[in-house]
PDB file of N, CA and C in Angstrom:
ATOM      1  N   UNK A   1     -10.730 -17.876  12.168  1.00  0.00           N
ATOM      2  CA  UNK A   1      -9.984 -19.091  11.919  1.00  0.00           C
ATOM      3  C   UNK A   1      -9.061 -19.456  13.091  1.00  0.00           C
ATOM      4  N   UNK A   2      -8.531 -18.380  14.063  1.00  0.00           N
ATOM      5  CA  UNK A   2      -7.562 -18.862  14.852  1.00  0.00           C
ATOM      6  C   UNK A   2      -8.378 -19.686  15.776  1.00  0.00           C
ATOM      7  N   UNK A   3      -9.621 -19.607  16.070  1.00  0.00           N
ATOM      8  CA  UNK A   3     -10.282 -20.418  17.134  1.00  0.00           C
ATOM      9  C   UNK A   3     -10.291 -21.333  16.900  1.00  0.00           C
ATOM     10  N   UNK A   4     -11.069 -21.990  15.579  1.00  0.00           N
ATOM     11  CA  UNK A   4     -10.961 -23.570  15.238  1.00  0.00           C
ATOM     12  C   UNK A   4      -9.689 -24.041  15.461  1.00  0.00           C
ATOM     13  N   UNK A   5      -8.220 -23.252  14.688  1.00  0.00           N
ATOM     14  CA  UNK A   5      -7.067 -24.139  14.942  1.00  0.00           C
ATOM     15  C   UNK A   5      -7.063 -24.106  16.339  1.00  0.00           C
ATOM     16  N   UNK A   6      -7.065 -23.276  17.237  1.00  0.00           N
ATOM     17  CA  UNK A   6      -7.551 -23.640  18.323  1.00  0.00           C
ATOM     18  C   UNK A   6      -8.187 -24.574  19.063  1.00  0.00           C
ATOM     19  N   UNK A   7      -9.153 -24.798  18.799  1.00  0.00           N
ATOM     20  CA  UNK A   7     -10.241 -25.735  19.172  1.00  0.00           C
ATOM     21  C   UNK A   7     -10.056 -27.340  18.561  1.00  0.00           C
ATOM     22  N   UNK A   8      -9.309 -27.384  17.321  1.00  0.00           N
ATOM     23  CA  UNK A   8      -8.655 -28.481  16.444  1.00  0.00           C
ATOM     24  C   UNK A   8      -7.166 -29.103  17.332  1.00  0.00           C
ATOM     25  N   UNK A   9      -6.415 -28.563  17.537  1.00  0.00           N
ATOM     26  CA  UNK A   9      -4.866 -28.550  18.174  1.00  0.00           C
ATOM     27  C   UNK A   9      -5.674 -29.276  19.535  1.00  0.00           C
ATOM     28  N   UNK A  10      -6.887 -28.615  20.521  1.00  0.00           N
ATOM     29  CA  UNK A  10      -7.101 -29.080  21.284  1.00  0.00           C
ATOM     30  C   UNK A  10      -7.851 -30.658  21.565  1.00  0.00           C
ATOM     31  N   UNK A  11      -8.227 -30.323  20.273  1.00  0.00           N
ATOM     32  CA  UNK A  11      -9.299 -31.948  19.968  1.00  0.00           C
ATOM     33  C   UNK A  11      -7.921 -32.733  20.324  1.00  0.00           C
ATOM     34  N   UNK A  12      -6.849 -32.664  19.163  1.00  0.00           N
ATOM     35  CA  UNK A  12      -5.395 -33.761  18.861  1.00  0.00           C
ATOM     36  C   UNK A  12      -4.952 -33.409  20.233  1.00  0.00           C
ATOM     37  N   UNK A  13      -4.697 -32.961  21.324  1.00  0.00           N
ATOM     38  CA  UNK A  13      -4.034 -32.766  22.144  1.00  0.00           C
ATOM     39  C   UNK A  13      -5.175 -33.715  23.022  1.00  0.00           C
ATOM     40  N   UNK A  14      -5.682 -34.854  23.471  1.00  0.00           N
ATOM     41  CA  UNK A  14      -6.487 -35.238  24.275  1.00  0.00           C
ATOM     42  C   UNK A  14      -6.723 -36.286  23.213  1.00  0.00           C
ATOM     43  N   UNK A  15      -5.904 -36.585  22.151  1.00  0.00           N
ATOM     44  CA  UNK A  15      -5.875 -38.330  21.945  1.00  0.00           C
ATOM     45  C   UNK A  15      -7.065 -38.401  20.462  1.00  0.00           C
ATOM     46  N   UNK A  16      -7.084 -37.468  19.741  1.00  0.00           N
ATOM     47  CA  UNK A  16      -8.015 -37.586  18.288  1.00  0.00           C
ATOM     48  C   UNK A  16      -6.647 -37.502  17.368  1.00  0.00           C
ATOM     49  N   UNK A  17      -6.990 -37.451  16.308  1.00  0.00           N
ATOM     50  CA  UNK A  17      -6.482 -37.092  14.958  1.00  0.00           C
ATOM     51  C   UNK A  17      -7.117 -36.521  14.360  1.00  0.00           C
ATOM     52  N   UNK A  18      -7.739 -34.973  13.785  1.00  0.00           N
ATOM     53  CA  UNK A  18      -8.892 -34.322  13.003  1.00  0.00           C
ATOM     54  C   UNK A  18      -8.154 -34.158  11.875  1.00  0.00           C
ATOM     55  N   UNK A  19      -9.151 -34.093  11.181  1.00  0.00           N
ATOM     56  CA  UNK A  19      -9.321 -33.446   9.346  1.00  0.00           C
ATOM     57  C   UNK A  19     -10.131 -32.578   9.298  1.00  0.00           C
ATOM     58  N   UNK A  20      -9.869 -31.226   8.937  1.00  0.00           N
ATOM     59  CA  UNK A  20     -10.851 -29.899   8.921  1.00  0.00           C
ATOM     60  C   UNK A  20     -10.656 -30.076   6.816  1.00  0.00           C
ATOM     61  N   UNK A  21     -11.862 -29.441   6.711  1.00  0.00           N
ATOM     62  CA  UNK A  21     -12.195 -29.021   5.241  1.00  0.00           C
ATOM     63  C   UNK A  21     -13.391 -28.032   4.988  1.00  0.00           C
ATOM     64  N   UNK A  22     -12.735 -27.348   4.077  1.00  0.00           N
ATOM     65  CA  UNK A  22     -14.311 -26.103   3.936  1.00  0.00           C
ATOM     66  C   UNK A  22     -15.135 -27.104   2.599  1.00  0.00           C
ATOM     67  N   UNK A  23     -15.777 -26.872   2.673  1.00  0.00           N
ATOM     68  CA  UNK A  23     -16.987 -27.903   1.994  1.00  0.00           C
ATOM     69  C   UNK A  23     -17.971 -26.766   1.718  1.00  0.00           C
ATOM     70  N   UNK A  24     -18.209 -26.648   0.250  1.00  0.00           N
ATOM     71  CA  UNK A  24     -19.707 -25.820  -0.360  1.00  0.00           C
ATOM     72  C   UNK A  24     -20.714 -26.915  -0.716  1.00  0.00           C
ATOM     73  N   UNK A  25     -22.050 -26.409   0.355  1.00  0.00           N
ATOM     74  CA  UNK A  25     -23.193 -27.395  -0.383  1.00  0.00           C
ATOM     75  C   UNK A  25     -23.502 -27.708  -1.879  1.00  0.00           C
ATOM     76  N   UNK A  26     -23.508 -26.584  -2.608  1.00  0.00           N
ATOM     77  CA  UNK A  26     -23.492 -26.427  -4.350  1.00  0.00           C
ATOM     78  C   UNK A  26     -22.931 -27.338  -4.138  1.00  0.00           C
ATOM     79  N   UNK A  27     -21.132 -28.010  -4.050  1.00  0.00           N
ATOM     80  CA  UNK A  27     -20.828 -28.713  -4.814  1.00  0.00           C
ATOM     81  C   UNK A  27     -21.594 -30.567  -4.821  1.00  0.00           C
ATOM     82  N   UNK A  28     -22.139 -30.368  -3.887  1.00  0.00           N
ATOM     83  CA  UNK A  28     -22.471 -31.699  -3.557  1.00  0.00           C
ATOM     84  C   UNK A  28     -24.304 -32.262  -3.606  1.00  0.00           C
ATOM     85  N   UNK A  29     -24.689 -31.345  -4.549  1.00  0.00           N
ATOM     86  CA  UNK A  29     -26.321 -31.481  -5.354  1.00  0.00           C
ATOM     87  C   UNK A  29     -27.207 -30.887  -4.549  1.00  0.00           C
ATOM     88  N   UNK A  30     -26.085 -29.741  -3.529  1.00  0.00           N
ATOM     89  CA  UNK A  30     -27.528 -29.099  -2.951  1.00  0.00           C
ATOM     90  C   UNK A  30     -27.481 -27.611  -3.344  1.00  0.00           C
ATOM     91  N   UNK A  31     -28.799 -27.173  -3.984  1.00  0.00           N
ATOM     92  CA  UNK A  31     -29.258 -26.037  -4.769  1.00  0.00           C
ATOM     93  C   UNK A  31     -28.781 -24.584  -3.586  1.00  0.00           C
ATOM     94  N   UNK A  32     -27.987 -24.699  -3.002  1.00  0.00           N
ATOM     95  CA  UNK A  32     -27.507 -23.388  -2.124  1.00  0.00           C
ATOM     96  C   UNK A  32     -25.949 -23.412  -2.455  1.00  0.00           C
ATOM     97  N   UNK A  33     -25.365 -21.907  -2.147  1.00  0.00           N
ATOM     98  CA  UNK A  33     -23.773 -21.890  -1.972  1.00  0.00           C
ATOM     99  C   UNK A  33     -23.720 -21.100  -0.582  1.00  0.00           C
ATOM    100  N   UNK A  34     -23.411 -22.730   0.149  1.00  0.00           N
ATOM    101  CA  UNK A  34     -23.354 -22.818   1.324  1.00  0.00           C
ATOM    102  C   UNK A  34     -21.775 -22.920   2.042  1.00  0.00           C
ATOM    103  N   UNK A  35     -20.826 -22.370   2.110  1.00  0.00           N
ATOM    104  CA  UNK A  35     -19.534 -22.669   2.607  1.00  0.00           C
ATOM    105  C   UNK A  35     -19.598 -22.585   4.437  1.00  0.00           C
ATOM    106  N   UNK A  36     -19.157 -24.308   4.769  1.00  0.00           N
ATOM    107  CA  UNK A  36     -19.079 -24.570   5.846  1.00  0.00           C
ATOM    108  C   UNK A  36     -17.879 -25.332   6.072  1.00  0.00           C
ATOM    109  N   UNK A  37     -16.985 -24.961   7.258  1.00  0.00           N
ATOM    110  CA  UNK A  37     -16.032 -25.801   7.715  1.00  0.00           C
ATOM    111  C   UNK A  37     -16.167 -26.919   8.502  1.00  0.00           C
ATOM    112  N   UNK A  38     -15.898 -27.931   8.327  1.00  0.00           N
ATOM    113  CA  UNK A  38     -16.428 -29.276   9.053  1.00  0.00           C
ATOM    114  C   UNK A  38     -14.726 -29.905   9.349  1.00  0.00           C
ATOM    115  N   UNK A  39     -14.763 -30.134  10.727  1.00  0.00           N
ATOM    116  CA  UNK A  39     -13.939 -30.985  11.172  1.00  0.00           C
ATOM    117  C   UNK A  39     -14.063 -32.120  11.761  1.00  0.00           C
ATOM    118  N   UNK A  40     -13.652 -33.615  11.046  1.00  0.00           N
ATOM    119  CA  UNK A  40     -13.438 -34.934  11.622  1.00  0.00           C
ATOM    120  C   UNK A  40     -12.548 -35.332  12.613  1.00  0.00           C
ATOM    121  N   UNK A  41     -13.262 -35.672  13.924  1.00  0.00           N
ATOM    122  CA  UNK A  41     -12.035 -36.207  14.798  1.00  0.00           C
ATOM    123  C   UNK A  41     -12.136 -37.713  14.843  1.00  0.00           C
ATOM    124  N   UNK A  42     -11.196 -38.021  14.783  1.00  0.00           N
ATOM    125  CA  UNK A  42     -11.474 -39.528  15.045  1.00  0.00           C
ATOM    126  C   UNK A  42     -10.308 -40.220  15.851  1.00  0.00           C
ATOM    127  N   UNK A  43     -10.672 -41.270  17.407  1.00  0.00           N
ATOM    128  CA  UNK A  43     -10.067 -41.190  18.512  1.00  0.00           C
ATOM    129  C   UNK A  43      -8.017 -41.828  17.811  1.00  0.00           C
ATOM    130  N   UNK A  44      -7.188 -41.664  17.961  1.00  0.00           N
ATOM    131  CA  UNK A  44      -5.906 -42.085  17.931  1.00  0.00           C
ATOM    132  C   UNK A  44      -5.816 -43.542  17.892  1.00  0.00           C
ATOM    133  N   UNK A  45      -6.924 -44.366  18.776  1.00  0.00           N
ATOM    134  CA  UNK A  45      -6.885 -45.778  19.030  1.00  0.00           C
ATOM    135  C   UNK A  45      -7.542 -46.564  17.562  1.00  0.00           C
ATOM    136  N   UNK A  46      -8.084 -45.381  17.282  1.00  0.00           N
ATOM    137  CA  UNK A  46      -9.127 -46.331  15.979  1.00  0.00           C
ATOM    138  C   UNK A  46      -8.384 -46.516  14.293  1.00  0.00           C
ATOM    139  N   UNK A  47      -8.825 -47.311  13.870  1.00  0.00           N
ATOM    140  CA  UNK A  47      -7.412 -47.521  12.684  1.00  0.00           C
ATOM    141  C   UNK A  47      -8.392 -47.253  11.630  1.00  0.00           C
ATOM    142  N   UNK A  48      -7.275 -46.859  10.562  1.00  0.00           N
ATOM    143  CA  UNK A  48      -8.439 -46.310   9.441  1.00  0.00           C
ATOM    144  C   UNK A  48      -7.890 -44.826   9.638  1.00  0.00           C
ATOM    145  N   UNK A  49      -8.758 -44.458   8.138  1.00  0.00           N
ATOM    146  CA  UNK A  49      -8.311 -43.046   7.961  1.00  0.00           C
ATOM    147  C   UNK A  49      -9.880 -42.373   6.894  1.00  0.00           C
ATOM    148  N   UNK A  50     -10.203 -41.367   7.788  1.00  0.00           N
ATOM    149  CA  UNK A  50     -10.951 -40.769   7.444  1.00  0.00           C
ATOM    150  C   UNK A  50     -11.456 -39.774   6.015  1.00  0.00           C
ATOM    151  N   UNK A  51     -11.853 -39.912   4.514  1.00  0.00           N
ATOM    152  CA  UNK A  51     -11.289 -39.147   3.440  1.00  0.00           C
ATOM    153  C   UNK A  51     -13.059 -38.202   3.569  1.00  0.00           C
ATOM    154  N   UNK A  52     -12.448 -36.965   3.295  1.00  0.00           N
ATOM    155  CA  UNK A  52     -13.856 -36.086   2.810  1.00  0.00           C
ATOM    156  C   UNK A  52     -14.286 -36.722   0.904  1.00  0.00           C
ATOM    157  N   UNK A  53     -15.689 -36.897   1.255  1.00  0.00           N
ATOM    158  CA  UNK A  53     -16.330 -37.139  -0.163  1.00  0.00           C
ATOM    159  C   UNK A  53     -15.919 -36.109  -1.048  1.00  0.00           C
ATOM    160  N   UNK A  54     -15.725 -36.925  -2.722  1.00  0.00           N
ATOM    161  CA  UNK A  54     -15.086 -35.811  -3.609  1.00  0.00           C
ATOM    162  C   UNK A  54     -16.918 -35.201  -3.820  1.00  0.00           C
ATOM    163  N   UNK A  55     -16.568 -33.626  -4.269  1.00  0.00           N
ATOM    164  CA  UNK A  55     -17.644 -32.784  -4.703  1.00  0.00           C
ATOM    165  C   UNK A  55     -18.145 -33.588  -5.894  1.00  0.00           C
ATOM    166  N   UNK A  56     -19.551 -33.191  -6.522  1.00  0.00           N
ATOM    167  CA  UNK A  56     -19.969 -33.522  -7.425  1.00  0.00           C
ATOM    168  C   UNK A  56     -20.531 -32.307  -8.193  1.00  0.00           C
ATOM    169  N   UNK A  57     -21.353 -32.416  -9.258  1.00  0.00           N
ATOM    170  CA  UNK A  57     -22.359 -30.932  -9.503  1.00  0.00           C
ATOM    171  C   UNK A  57     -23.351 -31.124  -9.735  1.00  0.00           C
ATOM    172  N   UNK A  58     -24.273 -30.308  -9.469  1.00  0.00           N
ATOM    173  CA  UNK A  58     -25.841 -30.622  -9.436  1.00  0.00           C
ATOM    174  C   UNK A  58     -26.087 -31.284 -11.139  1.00  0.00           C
ATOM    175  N   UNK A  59     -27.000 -31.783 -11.101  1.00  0.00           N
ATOM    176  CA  UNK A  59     -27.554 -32.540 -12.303  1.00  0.00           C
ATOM    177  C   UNK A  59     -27.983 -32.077 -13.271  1.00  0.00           C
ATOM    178  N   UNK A  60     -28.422 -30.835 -13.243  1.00  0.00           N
ATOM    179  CA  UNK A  60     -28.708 -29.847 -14.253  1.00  0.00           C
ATOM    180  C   UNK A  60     -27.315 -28.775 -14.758  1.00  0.00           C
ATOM    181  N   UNK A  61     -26.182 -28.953 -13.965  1.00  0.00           N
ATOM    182  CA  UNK A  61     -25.394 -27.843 -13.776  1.00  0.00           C
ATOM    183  C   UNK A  61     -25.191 -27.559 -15.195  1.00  0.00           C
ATOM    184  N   UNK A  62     -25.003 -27.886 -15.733  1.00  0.00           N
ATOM    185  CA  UNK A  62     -24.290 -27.411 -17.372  1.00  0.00           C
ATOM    186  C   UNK A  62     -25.617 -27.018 -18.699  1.00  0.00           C
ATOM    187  N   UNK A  63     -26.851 -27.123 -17.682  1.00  0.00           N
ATOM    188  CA  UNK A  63     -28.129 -26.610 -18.615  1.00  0.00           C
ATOM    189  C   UNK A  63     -28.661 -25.726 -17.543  1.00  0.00           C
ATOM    190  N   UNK A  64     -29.949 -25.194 -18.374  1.00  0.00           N
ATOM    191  CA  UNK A  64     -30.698 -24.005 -17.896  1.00  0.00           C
ATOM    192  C   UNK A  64     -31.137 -25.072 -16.476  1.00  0.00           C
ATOM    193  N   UNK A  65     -31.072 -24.951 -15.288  1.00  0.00           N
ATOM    194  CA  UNK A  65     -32.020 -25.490 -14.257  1.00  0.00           C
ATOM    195  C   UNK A  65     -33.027 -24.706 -13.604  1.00  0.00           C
ATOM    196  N   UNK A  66     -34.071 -25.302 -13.288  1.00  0.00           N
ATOM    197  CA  UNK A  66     -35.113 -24.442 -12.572  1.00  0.00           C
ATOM    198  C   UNK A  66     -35.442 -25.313 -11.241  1.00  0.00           C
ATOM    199  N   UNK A  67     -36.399 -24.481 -10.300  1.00  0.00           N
ATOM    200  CA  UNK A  67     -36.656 -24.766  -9.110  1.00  0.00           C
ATOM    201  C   UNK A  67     -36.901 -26.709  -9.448  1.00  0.00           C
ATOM    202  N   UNK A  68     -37.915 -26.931  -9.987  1.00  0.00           N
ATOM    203  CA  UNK A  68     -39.022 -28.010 -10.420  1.00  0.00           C
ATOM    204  C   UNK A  68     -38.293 -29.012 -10.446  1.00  0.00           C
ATOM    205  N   UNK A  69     -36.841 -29.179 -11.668  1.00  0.00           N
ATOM    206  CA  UNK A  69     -35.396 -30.121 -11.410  1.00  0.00           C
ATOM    207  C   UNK A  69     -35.094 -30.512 -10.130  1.00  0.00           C
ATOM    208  N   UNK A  70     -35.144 -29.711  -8.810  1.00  0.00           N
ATOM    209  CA  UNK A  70     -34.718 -30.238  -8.064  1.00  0.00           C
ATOM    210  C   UNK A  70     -35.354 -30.561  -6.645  1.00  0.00           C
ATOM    211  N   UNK A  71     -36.662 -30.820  -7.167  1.00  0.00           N
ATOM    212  CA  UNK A  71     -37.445 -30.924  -5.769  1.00  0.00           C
ATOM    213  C   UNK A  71     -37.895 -32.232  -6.238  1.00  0.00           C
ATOM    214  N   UNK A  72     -37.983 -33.077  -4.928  1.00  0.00           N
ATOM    215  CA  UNK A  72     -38.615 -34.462  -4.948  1.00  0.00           C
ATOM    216  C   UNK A  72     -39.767 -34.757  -5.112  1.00  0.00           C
ATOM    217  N   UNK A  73     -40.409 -35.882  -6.065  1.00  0.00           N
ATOM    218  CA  UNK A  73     -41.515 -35.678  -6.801  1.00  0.00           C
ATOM    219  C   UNK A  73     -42.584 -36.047  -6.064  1.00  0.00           C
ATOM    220  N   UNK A  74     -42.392 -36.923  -4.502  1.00  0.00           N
ATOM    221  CA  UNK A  74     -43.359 -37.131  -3.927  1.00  0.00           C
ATOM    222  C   UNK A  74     -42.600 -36.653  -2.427  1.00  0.00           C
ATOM    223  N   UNK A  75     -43.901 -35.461  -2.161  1.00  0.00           N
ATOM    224  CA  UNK A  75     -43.526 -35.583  -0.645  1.00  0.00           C
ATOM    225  C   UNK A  75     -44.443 -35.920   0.250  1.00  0.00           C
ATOM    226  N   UNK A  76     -44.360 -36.033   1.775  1.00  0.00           N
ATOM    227  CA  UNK A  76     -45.144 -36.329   2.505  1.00  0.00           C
ATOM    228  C   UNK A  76     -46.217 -35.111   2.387  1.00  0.00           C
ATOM    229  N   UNK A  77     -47.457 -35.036   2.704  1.00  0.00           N
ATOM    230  CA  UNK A  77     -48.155 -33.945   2.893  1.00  0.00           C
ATOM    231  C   UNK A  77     -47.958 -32.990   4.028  1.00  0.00           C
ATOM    232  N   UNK A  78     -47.723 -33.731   5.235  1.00  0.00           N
ATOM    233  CA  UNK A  78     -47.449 -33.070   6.510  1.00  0.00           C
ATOM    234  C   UNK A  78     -46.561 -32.144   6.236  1.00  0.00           C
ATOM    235  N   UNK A  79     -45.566 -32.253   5.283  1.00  0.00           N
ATOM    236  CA  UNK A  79     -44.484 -30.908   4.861  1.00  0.00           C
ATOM    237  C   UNK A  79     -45.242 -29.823   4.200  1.00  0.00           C
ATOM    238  N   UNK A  80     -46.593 -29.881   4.264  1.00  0.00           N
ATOM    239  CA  UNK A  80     -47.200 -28.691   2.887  1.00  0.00           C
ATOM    240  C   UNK A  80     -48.522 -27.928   4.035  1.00  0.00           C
ATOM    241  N   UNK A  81     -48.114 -26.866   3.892  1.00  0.00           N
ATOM    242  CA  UNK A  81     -49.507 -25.759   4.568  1.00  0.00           C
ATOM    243  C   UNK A  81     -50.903 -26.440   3.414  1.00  0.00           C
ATOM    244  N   UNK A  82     -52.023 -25.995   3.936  1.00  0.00           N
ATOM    245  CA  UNK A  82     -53.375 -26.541   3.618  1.00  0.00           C
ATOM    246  C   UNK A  82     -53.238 -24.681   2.561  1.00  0.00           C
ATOM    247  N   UNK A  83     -53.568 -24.993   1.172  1.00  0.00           N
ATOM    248  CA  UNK A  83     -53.688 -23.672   0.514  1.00  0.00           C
ATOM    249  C   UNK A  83     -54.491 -22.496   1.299  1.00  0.00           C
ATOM    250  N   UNK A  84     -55.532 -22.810   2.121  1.00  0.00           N
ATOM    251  CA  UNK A  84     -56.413 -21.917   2.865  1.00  0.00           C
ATOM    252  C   UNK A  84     -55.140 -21.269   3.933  1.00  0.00           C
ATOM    253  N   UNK A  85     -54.466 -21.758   4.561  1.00  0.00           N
ATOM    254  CA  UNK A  85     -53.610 -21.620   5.432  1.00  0.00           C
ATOM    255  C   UNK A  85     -52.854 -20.441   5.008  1.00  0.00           C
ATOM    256  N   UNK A  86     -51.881 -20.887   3.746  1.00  0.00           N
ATOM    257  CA  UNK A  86     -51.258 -19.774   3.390  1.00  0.00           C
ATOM    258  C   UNK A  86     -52.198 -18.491   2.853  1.00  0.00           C
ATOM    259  N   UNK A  87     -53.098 -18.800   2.406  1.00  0.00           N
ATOM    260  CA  UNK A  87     -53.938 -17.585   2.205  1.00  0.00           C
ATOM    261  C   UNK A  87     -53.715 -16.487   3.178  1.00  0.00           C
ATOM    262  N   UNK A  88     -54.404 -17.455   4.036  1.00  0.00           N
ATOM    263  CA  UNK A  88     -54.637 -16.254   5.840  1.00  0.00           C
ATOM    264  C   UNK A  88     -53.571 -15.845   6.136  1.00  0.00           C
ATOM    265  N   UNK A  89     -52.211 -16.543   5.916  1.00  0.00           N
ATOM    266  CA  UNK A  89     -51.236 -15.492   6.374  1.00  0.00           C
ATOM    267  C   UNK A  89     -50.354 -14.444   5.549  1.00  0.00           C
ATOM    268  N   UNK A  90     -51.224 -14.632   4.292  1.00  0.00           N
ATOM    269  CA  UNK A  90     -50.996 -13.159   3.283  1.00  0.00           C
ATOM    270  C   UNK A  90     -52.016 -12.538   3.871  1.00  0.00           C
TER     271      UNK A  90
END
């Protein structure tokens, strides 16, 4: 942690204003618990003020969910090995 404040102090010192926040993917409908720190700089000259999105919970959260809930119902094919494919590399 001392590096980011580090690395943050230095952003604001050279004319930003940052917002750091730890952010978990879970909370925001993605099926991982992912904790990442993300910091917004945004230049001193620019007006406006930057807010982190409030969390949400996945769509199933309060029932049984399975894989199937949360995968998109059409994908491109180019995202999918040819079944022969994965064969050969079992």
């Amino acid at each position: 942690m001392p590096s980011f404040l580090n690395w943050q102090r230095s952003i604001d010192e050279i004319g930003y204003h940052s917002k750091g926040k730890i952010l978990n993917a879970y909370n925001f409908n993605v099926p991982q618990n992912r904790e990442r720190i993300f910091l917004v700089s945004v230049r001193n000259d620019i007006k406006g003020h930057f807010n982190f999105p409030e969390s949400g919970k996945l769509d199933c959260y309060e029932q049984d969910c399975n894989i199937e809930d949360l995968l998109d119902d059409n994908v491109n094919e180019e995202y999918y090995f040819p079944q022969e494919e994965v064969i050969k590399y079992f």
